[in-house]
N, C-alpha and C. Protein backbone atom coordinates (compact mmCIF):
# COMPACT_ATOMS: atom_id res chain seq x y z
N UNK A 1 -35.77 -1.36 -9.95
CA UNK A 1 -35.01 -0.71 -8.91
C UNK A 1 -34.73 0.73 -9.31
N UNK A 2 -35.26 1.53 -8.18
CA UNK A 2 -34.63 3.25 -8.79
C UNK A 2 -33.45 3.38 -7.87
N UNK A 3 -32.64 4.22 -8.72
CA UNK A 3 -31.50 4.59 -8.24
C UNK A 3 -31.36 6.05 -8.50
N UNK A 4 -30.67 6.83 -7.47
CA UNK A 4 -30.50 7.87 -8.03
C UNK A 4 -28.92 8.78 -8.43
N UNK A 5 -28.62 10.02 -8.89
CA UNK A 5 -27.85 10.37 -9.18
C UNK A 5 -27.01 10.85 -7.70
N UNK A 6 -26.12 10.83 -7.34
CA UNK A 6 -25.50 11.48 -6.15
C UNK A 6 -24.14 11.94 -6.56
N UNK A 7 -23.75 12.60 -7.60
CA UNK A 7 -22.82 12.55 -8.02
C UNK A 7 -22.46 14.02 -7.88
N UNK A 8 -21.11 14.45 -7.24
CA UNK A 8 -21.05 15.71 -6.80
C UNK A 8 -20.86 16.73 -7.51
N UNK A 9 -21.35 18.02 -7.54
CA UNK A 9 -20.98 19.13 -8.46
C UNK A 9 -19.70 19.50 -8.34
N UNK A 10 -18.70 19.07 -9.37
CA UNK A 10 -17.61 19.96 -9.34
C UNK A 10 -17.00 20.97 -10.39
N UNK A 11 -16.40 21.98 -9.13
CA UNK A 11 -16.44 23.22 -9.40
C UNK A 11 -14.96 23.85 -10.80
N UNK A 12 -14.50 22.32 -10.30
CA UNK A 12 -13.35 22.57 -11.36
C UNK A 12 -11.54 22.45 -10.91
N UNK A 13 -10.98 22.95 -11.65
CA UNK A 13 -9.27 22.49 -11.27
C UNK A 13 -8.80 23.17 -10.61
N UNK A 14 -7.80 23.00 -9.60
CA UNK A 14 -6.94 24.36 -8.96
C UNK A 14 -5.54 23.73 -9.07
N UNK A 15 -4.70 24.42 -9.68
CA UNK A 15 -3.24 24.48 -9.49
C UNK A 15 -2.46 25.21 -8.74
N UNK A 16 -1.77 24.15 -7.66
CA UNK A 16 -0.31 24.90 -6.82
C UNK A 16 0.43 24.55 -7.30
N UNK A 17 1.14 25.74 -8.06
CA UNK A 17 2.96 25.28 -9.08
C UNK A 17 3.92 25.32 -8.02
N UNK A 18 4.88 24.64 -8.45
CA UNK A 18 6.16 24.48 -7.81
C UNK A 18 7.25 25.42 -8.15
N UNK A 19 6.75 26.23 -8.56
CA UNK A 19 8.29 27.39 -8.70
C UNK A 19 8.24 28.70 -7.59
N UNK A 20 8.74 29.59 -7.90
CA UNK A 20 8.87 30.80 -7.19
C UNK A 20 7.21 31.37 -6.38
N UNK A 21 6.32 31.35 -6.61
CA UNK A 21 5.23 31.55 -5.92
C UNK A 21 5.37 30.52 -4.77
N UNK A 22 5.70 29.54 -4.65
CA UNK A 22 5.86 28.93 -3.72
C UNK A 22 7.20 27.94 -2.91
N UNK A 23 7.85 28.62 -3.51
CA UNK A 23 9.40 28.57 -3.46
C UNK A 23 9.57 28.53 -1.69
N UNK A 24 9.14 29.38 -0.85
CA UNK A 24 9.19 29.57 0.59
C UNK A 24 8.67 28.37 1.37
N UNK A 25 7.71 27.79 0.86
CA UNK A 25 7.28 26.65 1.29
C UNK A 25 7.96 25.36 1.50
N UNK A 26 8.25 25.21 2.93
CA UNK A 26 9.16 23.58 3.34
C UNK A 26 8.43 22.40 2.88
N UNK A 27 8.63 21.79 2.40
CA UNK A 27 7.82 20.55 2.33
C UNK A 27 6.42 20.36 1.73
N UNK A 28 6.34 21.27 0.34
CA UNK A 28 4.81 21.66 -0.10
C UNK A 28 4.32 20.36 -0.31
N UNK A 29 4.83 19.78 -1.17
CA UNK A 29 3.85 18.14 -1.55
C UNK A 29 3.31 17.81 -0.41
N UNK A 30 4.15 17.53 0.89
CA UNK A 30 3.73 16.98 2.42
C UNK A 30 2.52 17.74 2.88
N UNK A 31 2.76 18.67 2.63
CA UNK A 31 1.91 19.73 3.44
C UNK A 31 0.20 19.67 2.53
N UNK A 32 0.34 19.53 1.13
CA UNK A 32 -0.50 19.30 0.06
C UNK A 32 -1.13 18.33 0.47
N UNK A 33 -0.24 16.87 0.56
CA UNK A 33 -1.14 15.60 0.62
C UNK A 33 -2.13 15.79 2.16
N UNK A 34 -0.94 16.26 2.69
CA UNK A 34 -2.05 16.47 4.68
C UNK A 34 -3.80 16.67 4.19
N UNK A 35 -3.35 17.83 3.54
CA UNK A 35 -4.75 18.65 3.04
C UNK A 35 -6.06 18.34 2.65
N UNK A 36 -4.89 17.52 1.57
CA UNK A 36 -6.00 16.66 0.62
C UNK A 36 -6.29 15.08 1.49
N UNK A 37 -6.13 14.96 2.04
CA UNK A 37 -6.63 13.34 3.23
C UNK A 37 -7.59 14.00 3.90
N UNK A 38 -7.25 15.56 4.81
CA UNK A 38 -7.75 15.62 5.67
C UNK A 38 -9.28 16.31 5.48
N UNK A 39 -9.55 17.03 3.65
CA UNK A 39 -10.58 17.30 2.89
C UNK A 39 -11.04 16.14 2.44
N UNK A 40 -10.85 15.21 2.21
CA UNK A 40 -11.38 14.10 0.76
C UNK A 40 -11.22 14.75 -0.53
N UNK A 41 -10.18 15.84 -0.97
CA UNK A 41 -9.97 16.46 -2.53
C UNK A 41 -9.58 15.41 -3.03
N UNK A 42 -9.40 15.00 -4.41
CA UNK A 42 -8.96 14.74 -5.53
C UNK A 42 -7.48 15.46 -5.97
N UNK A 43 -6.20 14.68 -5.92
CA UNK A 43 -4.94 15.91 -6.02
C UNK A 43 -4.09 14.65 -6.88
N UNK A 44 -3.88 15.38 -8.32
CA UNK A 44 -3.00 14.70 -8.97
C UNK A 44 -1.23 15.91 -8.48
N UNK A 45 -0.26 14.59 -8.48
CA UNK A 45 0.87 15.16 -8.21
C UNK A 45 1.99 15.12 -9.19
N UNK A 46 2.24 16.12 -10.17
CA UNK A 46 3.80 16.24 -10.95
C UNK A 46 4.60 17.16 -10.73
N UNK A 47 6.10 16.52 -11.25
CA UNK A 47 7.19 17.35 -10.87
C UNK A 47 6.99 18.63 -10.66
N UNK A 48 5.83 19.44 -11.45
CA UNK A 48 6.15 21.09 -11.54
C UNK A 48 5.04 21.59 -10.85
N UNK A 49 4.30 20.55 -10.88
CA UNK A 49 2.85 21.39 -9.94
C UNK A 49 1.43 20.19 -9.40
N UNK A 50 0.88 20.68 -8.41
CA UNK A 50 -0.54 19.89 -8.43
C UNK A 50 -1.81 20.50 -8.72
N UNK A 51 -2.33 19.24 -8.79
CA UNK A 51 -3.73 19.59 -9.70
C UNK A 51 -4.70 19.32 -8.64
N UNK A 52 -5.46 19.83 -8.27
CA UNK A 52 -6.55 19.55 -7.39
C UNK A 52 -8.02 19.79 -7.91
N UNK A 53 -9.17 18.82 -7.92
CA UNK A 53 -10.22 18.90 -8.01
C UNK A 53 -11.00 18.59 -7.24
N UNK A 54 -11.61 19.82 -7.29
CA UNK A 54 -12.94 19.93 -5.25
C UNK A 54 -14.21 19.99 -6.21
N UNK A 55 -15.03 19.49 -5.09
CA UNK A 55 -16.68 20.50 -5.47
C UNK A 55 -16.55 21.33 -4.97
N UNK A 56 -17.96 22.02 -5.28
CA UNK A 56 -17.77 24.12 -4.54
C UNK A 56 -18.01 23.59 -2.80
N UNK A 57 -18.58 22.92 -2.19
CA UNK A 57 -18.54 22.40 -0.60
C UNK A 57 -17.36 22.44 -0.15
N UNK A 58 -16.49 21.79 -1.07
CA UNK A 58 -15.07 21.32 -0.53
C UNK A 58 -13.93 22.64 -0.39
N UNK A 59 -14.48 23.82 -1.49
CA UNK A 59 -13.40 24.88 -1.69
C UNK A 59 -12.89 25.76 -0.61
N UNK A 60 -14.58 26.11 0.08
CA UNK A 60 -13.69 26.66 1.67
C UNK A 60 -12.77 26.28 2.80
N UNK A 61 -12.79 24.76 2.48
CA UNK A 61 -11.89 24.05 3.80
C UNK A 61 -10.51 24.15 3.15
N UNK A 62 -10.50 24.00 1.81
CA UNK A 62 -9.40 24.04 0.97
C UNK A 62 -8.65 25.33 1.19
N UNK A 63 -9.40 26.13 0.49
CA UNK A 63 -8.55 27.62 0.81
C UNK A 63 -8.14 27.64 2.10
N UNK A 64 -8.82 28.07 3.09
CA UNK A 64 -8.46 28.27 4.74
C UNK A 64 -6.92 27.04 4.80
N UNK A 65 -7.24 26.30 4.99
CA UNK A 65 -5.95 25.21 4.29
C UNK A 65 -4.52 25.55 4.19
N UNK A 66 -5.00 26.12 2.91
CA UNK A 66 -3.99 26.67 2.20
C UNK A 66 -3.02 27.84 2.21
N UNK A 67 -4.12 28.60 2.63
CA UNK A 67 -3.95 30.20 3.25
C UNK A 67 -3.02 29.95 4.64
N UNK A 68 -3.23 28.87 5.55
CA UNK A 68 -2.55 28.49 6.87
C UNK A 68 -1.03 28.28 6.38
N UNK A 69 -0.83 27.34 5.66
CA UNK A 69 0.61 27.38 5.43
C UNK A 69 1.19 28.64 4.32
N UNK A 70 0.33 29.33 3.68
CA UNK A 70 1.32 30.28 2.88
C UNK A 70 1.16 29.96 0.97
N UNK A 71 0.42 29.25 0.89
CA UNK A 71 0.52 28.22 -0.21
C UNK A 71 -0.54 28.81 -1.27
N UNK A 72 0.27 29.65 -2.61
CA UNK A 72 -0.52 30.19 -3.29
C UNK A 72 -1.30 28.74 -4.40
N UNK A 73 -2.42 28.99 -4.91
CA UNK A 73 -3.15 28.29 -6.00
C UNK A 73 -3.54 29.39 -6.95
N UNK A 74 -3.59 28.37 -8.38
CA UNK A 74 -4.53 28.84 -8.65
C UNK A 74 -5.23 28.43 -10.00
N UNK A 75 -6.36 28.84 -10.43
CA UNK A 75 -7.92 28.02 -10.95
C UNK A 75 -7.32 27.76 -12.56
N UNK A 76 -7.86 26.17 -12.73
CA UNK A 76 -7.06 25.99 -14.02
C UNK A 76 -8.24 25.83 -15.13
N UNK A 77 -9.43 26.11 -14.04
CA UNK A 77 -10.54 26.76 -15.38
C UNK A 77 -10.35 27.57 -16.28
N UNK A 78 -11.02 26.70 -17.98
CA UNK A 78 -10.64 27.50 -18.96
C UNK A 78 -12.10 28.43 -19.50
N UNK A 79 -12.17 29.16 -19.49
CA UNK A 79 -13.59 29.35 -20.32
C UNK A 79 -13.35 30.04 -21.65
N UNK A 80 -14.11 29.24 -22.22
CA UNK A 80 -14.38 30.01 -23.85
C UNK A 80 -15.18 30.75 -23.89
C-alpha cells in the first residue's frame, strides 16, 4: 500500500500577549477562539498570552482577522 505525506508546512508560532498591547481589547480570548474555529489554527491558551500555530496558507486569513478587531501578535520564531 503507498501512502503519501500530506502533512502541512508550518510556518511557525505567533503570540498575542495579554498585557498592555492589547489591553483595549473586550473579550480577547473570545474574540481569539472565534478566529481560531473559524480558520482551523492550532491556539494554545495561558493566563498571559496565546500561542498560535498556522501554516503559511492559513497566515493571511489570520492576520486580516486580527487586524479587524485591533489585536496585536507577534512571531515567536527563534532563529539562530
Amino acid at each position: 500500500m503507498r501512502t503519501s505525506n500530506i502533512t502541512p508546512s508550518f510556518s511557525g508560532k505567533f503570540v498575542i500577549p495579554n498585557n498592555n498591547e492589547n489591553k483595549h481589547v473586550d473579550y480577547l480570548y473570545n474574540k481569539v477562539s472565534k478566529i481560531i474555529k473559524e480558520n482551523n489554527i492550532t491556539g494554545e491558551f495561558h493566563n498571559d498570552k496565546i500561542v498560535l500555530t498556522t501554516d503559511k496558507t492559513q497566515e493571511k486569513n489570520l492576520f486580516d482577522s486580527l487586524k479587524e478587531f485591533g489585536i496585536k501578535i507577534f512571531s515567536a520564531n527563534k532563529s539562530k
